[in-house]
Protein backbone atom coordinates (compact mmCIF):
# COMPACT_ATOMS: atom_id res chain seq x y z
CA UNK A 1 -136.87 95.52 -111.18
CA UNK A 2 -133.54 96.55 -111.45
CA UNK A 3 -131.40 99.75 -110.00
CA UNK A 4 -128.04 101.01 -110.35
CA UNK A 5 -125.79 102.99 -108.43
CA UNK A 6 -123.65 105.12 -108.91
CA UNK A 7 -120.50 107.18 -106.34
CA UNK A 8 -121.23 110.59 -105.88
CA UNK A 9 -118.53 112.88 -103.78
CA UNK A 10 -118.73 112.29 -100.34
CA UNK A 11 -121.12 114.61 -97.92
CA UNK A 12 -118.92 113.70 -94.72
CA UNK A 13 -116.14 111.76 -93.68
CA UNK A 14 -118.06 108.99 -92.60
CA UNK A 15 -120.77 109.18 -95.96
CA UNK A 16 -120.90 108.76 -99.73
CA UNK A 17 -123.95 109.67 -101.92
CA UNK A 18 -125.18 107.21 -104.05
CA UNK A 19 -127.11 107.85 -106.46
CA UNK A 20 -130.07 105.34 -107.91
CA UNK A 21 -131.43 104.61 -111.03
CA UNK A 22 -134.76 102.85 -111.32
CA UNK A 23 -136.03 100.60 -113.76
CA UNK A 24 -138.36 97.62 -114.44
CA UNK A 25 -139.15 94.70 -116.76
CA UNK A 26 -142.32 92.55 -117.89
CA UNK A 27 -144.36 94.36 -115.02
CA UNK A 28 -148.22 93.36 -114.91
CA UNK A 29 -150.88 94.82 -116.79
CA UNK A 30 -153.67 96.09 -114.20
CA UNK A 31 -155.68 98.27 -116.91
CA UNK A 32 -158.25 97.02 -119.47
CA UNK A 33 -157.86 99.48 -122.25
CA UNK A 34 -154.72 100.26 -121.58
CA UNK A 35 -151.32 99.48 -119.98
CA UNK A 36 -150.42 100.29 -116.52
CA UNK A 37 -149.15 104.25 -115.39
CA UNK A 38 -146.42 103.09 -112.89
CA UNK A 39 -144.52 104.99 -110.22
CA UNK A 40 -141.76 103.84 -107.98
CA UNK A 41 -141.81 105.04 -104.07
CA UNK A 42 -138.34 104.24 -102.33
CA UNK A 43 -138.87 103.28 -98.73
CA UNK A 44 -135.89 102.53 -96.08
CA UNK A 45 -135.72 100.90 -92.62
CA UNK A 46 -133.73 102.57 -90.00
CA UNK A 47 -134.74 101.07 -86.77
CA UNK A 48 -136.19 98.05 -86.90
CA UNK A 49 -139.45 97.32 -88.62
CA UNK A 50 -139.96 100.84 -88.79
CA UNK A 51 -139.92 102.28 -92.56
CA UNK A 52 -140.36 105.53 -93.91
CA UNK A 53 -140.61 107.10 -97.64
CA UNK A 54 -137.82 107.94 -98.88
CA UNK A 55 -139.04 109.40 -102.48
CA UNK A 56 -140.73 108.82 -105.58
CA UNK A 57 -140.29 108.32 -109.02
CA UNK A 58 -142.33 110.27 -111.32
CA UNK A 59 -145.79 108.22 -112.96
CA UNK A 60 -145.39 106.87 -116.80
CA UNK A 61 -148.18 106.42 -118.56
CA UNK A 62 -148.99 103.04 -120.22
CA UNK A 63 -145.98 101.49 -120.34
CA UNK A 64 -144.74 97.61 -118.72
CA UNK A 65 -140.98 98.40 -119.16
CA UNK A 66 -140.36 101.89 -117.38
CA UNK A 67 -136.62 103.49 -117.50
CA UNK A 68 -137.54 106.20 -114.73
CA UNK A 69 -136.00 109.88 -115.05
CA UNK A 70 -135.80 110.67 -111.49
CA UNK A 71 -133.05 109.13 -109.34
CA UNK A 72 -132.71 108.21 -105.66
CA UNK A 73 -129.21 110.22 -104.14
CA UNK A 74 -129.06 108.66 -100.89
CA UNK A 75 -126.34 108.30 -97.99
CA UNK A 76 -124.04 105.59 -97.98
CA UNK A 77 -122.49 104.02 -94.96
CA UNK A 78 -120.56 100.89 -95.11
CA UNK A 79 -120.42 99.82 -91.41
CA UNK A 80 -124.39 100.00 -91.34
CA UNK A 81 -127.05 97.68 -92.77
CA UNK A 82 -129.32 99.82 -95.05
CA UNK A 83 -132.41 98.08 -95.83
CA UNK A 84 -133.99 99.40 -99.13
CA UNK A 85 -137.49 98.51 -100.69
CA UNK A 86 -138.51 99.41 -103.58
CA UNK A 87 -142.78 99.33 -104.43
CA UNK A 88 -144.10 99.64 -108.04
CA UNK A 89 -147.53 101.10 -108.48
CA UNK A 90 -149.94 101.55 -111.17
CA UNK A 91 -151.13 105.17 -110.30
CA UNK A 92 -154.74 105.33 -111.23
CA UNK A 93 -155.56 108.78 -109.89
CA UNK A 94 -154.66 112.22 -108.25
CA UNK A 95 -154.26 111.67 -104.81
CA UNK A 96 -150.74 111.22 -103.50
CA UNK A 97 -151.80 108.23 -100.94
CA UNK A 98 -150.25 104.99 -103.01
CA UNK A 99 -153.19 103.31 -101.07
CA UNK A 100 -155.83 103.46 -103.92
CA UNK A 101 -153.72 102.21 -106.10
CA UNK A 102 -152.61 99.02 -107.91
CA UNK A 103 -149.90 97.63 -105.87
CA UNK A 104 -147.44 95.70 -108.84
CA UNK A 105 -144.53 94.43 -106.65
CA UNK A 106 -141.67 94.81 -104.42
CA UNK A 107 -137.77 94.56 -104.02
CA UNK A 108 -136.46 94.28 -100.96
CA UNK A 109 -132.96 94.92 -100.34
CA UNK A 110 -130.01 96.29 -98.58
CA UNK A 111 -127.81 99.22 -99.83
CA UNK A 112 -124.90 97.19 -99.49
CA UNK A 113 -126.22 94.88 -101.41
CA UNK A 114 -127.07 97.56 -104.30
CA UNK A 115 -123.46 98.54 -104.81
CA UNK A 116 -122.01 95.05 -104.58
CA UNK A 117 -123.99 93.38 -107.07
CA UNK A 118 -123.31 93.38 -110.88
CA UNK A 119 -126.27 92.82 -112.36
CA UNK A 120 -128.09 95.43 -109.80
CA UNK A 121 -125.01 97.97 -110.85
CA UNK A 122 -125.08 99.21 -114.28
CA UNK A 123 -124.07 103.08 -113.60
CA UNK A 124 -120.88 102.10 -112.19
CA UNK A 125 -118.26 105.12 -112.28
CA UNK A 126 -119.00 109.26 -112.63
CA UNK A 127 -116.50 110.64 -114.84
CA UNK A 128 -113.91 113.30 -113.26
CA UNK A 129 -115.49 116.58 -115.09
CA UNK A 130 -113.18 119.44 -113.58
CA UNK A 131 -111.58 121.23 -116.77
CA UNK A 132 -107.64 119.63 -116.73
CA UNK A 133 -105.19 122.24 -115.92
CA UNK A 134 -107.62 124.89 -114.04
CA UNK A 135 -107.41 125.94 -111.22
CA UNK A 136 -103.78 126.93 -108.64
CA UNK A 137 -101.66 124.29 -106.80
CA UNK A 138 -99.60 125.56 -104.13
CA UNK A 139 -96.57 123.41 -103.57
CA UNK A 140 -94.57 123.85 -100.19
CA UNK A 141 -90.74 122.86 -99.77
CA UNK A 142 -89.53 121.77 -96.35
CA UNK A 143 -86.26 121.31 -95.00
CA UNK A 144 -86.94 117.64 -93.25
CA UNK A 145 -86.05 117.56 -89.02
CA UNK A 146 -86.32 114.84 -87.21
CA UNK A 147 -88.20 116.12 -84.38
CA UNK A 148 -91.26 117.24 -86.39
CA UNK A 149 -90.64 120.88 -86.60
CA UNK A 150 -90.04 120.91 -90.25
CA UNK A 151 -88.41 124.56 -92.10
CA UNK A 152 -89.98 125.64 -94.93
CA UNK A 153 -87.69 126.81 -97.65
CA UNK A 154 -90.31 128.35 -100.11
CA UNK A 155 -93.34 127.46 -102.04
CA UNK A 156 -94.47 128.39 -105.46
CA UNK A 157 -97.52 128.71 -107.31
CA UNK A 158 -98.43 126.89 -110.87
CA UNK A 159 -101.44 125.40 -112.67
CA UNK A 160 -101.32 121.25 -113.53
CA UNK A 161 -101.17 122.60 -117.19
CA UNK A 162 -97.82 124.22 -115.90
CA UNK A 163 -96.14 121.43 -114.38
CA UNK A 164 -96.82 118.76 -116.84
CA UNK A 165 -94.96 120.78 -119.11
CA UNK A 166 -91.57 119.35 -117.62
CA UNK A 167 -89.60 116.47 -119.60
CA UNK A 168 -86.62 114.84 -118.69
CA UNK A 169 -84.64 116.35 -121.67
CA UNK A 170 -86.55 119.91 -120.88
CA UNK A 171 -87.46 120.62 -117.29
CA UNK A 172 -89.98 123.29 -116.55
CA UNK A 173 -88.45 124.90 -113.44
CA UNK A 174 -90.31 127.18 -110.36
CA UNK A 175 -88.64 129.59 -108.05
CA UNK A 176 -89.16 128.54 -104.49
CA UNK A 177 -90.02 131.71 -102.62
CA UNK A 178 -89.75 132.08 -98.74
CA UNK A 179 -92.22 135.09 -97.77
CA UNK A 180 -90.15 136.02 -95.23
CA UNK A 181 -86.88 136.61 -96.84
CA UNK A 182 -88.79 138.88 -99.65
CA UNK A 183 -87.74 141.80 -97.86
CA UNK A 184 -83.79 141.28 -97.64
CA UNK A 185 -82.23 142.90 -100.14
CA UNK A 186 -81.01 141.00 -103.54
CA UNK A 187 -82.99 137.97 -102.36
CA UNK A 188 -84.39 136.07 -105.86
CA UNK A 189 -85.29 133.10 -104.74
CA UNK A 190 -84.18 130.20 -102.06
CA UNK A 191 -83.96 127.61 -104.98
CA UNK A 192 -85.31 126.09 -107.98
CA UNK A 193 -87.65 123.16 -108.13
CA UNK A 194 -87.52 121.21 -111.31
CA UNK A 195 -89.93 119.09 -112.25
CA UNK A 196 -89.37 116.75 -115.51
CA UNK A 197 -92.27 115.01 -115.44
CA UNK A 198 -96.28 115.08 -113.85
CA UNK A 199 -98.77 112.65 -114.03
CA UNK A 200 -102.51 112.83 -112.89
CA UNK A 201 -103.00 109.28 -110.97
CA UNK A 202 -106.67 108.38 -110.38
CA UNK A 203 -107.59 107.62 -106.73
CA UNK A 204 -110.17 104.83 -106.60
CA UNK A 205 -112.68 105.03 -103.85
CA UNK A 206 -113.57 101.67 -101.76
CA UNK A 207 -117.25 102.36 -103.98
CA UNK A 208 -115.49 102.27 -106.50
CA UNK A 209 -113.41 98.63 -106.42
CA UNK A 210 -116.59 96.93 -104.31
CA UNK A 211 -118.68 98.19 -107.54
CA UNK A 212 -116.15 97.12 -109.89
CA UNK A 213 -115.92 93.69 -108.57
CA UNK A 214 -114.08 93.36 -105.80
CA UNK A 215 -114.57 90.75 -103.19
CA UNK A 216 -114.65 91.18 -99.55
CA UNK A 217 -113.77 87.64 -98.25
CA UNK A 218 -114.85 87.19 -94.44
CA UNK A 219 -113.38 84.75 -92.23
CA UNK A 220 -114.03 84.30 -88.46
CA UNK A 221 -112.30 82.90 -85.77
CA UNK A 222 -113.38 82.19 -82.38
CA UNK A 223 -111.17 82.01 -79.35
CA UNK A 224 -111.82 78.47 -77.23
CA UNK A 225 -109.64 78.66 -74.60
CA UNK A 226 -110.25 77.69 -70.54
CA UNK A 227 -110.54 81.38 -69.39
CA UNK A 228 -113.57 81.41 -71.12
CA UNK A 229 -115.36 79.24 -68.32
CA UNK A 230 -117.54 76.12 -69.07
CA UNK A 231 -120.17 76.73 -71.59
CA UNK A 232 -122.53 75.01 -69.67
CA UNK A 233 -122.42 77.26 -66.98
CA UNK A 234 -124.24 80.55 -66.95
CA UNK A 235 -120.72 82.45 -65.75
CA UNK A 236 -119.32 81.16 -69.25
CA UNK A 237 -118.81 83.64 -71.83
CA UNK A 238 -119.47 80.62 -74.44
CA UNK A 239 -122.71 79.78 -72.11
CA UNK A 240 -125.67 80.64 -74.39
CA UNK A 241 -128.75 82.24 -72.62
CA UNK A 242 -132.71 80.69 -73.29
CA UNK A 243 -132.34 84.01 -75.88
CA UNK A 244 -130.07 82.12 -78.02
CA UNK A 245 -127.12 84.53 -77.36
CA UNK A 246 -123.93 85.18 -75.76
CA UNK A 247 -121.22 87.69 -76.25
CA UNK A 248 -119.53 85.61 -79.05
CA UNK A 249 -123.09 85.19 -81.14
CA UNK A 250 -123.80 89.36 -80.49
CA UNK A 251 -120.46 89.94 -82.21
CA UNK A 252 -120.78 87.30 -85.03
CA UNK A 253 -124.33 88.49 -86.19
CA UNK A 254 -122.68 92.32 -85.49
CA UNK A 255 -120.39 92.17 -87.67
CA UNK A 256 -121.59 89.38 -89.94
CA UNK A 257 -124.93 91.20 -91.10
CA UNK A 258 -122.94 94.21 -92.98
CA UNK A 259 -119.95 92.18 -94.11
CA UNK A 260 -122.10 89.24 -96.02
CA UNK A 261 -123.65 92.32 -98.38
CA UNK A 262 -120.25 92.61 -100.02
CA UNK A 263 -119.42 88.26 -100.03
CA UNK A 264 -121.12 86.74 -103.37
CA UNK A 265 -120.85 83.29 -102.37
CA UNK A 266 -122.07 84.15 -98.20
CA UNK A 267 -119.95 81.09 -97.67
CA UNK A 268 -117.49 82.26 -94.49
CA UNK A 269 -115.03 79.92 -93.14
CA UNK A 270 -115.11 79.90 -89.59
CA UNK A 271 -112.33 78.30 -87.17
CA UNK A 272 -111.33 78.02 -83.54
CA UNK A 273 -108.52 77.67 -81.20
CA UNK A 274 -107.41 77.09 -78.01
CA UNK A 275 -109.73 74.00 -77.06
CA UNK A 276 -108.83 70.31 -77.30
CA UNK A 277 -110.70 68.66 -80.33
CA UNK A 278 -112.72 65.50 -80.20
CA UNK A 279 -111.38 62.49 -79.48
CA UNK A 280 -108.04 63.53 -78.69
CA UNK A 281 -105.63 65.17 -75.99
CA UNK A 282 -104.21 67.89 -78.93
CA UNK A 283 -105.17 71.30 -78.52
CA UNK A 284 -105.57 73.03 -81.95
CA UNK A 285 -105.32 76.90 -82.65
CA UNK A 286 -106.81 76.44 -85.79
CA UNK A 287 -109.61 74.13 -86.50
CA UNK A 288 -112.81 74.52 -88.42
CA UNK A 289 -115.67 74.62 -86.20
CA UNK A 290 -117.62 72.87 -88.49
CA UNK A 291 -114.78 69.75 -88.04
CA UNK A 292 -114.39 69.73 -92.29
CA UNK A 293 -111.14 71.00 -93.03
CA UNK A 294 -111.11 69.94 -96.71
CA UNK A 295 -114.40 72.63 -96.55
CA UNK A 296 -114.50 74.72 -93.57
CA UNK A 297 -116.91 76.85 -95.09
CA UNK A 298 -120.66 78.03 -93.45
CA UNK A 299 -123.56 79.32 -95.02
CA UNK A 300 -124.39 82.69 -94.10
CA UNK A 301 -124.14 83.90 -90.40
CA UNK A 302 -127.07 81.65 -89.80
CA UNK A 303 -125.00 78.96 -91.11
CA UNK A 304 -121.43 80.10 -88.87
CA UNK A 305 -124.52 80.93 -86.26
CA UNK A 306 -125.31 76.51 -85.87
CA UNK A 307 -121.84 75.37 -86.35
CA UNK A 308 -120.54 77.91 -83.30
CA UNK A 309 -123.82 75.99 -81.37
CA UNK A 310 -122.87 72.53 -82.68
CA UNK A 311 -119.30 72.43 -81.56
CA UNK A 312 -119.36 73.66 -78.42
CA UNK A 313 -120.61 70.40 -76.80
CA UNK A 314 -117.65 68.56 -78.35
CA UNK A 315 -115.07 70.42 -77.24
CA UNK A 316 -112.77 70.86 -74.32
CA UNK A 317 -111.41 74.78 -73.71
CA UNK A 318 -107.88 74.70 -73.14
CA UNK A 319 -104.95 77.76 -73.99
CA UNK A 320 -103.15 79.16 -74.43
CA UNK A 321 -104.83 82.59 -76.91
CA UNK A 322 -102.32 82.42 -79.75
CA UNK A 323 -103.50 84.54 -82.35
CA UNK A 324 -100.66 84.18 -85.16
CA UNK A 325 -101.14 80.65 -86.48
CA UNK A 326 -105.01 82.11 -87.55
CA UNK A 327 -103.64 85.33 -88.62
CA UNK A 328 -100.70 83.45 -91.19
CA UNK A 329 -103.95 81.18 -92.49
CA UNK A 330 -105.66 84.03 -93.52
CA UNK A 331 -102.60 85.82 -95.36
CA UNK A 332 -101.72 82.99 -97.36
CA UNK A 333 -104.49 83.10 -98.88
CA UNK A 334 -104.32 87.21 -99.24
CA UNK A 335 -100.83 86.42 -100.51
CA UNK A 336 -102.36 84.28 -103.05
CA UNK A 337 -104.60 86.96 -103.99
CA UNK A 338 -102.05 89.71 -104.31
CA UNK A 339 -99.98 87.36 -107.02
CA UNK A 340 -102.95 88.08 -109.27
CA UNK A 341 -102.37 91.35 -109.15
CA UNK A 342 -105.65 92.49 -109.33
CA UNK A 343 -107.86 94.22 -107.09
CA UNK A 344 -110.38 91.35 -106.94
CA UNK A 345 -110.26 90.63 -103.39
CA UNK A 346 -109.94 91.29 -99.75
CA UNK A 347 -109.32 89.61 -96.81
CA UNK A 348 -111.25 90.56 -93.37
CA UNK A 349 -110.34 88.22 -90.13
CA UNK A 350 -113.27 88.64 -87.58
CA UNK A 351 -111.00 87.49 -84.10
CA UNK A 352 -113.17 87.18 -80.99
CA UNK A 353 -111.44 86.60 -77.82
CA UNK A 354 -111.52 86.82 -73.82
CA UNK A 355 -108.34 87.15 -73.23
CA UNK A 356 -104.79 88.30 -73.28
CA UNK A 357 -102.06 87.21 -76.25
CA UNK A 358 -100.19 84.23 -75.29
CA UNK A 359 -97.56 84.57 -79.09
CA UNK A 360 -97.43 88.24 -78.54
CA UNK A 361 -94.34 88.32 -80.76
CA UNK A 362 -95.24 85.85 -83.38
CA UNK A 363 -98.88 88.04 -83.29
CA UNK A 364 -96.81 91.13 -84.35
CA UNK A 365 -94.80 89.85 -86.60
CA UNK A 366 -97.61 87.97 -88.80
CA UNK A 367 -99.53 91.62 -88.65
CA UNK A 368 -96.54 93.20 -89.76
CA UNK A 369 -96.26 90.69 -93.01
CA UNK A 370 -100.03 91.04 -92.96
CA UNK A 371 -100.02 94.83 -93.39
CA UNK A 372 -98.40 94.06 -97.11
CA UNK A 373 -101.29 92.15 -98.40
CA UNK A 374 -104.71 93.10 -98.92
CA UNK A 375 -105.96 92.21 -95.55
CA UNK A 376 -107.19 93.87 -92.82
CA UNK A 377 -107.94 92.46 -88.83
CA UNK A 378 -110.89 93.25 -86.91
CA UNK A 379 -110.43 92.08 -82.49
CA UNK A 380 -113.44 92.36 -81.18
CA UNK A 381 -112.83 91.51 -76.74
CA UNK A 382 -115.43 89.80 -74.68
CA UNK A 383 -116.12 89.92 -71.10
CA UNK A 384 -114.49 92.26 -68.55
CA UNK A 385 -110.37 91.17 -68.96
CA UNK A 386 -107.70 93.31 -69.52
CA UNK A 387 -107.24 94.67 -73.25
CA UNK A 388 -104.37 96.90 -73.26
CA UNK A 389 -102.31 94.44 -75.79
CA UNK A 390 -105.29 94.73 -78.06
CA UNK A 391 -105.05 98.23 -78.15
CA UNK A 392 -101.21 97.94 -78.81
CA UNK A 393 -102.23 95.92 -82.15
CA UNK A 394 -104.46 98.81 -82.98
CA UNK A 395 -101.57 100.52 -83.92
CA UNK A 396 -103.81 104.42 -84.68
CA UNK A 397 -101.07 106.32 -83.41
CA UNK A 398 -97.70 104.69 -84.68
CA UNK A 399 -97.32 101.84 -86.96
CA UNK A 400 -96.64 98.30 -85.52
CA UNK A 401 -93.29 96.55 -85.29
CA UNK A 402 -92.17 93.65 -85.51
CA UNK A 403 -89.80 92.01 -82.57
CA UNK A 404 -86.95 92.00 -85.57
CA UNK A 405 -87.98 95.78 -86.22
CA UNK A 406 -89.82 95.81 -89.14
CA UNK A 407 -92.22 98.23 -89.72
CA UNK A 408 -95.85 97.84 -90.50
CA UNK A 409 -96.19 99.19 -94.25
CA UNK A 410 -100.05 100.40 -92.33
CA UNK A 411 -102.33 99.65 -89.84
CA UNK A 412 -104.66 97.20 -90.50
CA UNK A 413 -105.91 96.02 -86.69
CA UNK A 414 -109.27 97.68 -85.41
CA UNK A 415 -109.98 96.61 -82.27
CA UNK A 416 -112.89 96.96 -79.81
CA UNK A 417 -114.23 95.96 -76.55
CA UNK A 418 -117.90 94.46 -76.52
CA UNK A 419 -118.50 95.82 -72.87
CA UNK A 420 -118.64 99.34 -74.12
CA UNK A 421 -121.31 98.44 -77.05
CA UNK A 422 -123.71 96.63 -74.58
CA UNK A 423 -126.92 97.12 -76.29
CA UNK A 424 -125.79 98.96 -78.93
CA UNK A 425 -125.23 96.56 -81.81
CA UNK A 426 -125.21 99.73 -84.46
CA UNK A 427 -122.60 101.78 -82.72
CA UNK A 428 -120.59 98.61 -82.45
CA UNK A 429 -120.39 97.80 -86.39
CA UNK A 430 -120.23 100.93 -86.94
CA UNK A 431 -116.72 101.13 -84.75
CA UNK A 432 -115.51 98.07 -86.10
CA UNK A 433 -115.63 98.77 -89.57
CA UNK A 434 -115.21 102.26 -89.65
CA UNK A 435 -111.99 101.95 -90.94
CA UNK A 436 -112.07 99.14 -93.56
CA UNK A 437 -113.34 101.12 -96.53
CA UNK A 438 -110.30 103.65 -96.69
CA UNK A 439 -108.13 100.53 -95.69
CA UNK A 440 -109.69 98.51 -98.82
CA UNK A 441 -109.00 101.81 -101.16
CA UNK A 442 -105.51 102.89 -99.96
CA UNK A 443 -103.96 99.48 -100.40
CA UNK A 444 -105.04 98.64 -103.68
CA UNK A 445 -104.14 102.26 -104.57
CA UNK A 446 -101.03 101.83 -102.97
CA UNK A 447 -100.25 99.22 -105.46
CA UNK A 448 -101.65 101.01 -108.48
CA UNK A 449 -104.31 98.08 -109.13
CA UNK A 450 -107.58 99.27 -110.67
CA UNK A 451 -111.10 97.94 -109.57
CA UNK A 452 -110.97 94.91 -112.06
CA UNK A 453 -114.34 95.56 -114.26
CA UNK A 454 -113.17 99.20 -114.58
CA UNK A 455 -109.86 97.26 -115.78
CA UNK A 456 -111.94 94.88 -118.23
CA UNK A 457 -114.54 97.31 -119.57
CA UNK A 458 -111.42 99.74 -120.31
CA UNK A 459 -109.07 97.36 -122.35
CA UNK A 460 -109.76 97.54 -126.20
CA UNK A 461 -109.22 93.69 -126.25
């Protein structure tokens, strides 16, 4: 069974519709004199093992290889792990309880999943079907001031039809009109605008680039140092309880369980720092947990899950919290990326940590450079310290500097304390990545670079 999806405009801020199309393959033959009358119900798990119907296809009669008519427009959240299954029946009566009838199979899936996948994909983009040139733009000219309080000159009305009328050699020119100066006498205008030439530049969503092919590349990096405590001890933030968890683990499987949707390979290389490695004095502020460095990948969070368990035995917490050699790792390889120049791939760097910022100044600067690539941070602080410089990376209301001055081209840091989640592993993703998707869309719009199957599909080569 396959189903595609599709971007529809977005319901809220925080939403996207996606819409579903349902079809299967080769599906088993449960009538004797004739084939089977299937119908596709759409069920989806909220909290837990809890599921509820979502909808239904309609029934078609006698036939293995059904292309169903009705589609599935559901909400789409990226920070949140929709599970999806999908039940085939053969419908063999009236009633509407799917009971009685022939139960032909099952998918089982997550939303993210859906939109991520290729093969699952086939609908990919909807086509942008407002009429070109309809409809007024109102375009407002300010006289800039450096405190804020900007003048406004005038404005003037046209249609897109209007302004992309303008050359280079022939201008098409607007009267910029100040409201308030309409009633002085022999007022015409407070200037001209002239505009030689307008262009309609498509603005990719993050549905659209993870459904074109773009891959989100994961990375986590745990913080070893002393202030942790010793993880044998119960105080220890690194102790792990008879449950199997601690604070790091919570955050890991957190933020893990939505990320690994949009990761083909679910390979994640995971590394610490801050401890003292085996068999030697040197502390290291960026190892592989797993000890490989020539493949300091894991396999799934369940995989990242028993190498975090596996190491801790063998190594001594030490300090101090530098954050900046990780951070630099990860951006090489985001620099690598960008040289492609394709939208084919995204860094995220999971940090977990205790504590405060020993290379406060080598942190900023390496977010600064960081902001330039297509990368993005997440700081996610355990146990009860103080987090103030964490919130000074999470630069919402002004853009990071650098101790040389240079400005962050965006913010790319979310960070988030674990105390105030306690319990609440949902509100927590859903904090931490809240801000990814437009991060993902804005920088690869920034540069112009199309989701790269849009780019593919597109070129008559």
């Amino acid at each position: 069974m396959a189903s595609g999806g599709a971007p529809l405009p977005a319901a809220t801020h925080w939403s996207t519709k996606v819409e579903l199309t349902i079809s299967c393959e080769n599906l088993m033959d449960m009538d004797v004199f004739s084939k089977s009358d299937p119908l596709c119900a759409l069920y989806i798990n909220t909290s837990g093992s809890h599921w509820y119907e979502f909808g239904r296809t309609e029934m078609i009669l006698n036939c293995l290889n059904p292309k169903f008519s009705k589609k599935f427009v559901v909400d789409y959240y990226f920070e949140t792990v929709q599970k999806m299954k999908f039940c085939v029946y053969d419908i063999d009566n009236d009633t509407h309880d799917l009971g009685d009838d022939d139960f032909l199979g099952e998918l089982e899936c997550t939303l993210g999943q859906i939109v991520s996948n290729r093969q699952m994909t086939r609908s990919l983009l909807l086509k942008d079907k407002r009429p070109a040139g309809r409809g007024t733009i109102t375009v407002d000219c300010y006289d800039n001031r450096v405190s804020g309080a900007h003048d406004l000159i005038g404005s003037f009305k046209a249609t897109l039809a209007e302004m992309q009328m303008g050359t280079h050699v022939s201008p098409v020119e607007f009267e910029c009109i100040a409201p308030k100066k309409l009633k002085k006498k022999n007022y015409k205008n407070s200037g001209v605008i002239c505009i030689k030439n307008c262009q309609v530049v498509k603005e990719y969503t993050f549905l659209d680039y993870i459904m074109g092919g773009c891959q989100i590349n994961f990375t986590i990096a745990i913080d070893f140092t002393g202030s942790n405590g010793d993880p044998s001890s119960p105080q220890s933030l690194h102790y792990i309880n008879p449950e199997g968890y601690n604070e790091y683990l919570s955050a890991i499987w957190t933020v893990g369980n939505v990320i690994q949707d949009y990761d083909s390979t679910k390979m994640f290389p995971v590394f610490g720092f801050g401890a003292q490695l085996p068999s030697t004095s040197q502390v290291s502020h960026e190892f592989p947990i797993n000890f490989n460095p020539a493949n300091p990948f894991c396999a799934g969070i369940e995989g990242v899950v028993h190498a975090y368990q596996q190491c801790l035995p063998r190594l001594k917490l030490w300090g101090p919290t530098n954050f900046s050699p990780i951070i630099n790792h990860v951006a090489c390889f985001a620099r690598q990326a960008l040289r492609q120049n394709m939208a084919s791939q995204y860094f995220v760097l999971l940090i977990i940590t205790d504590g405060v910022i020993t290379d406060m100044d080598q942190t900023c600067t390496a977010i600064v450079e960081a902001s330039r690539l297509p990368m993005s941070i997440i700081i996610v602080g355990v146990g009860g310290a103080d987090f103030s410089e964490m919130e000074f990376l999470d630069s919402d209301d002004e853009l990071l500097s650098s101790p040389r001055g240079d400005v962050a081209s965006r913010d790319i840091v979310q960070f988030v304390p674990f105390r105030d989640f306690q319990g609440n592993h949902t509100s927590l993703a859903q904090s931490v990545l809240a801000e990814l998707p437009d991060q993902v869309a804005s920088f690869f719009n920034s540069y112009k670079l199309k989701p790269p199957n849009i780019l593919r599909e597109s070129d008559p080569s």
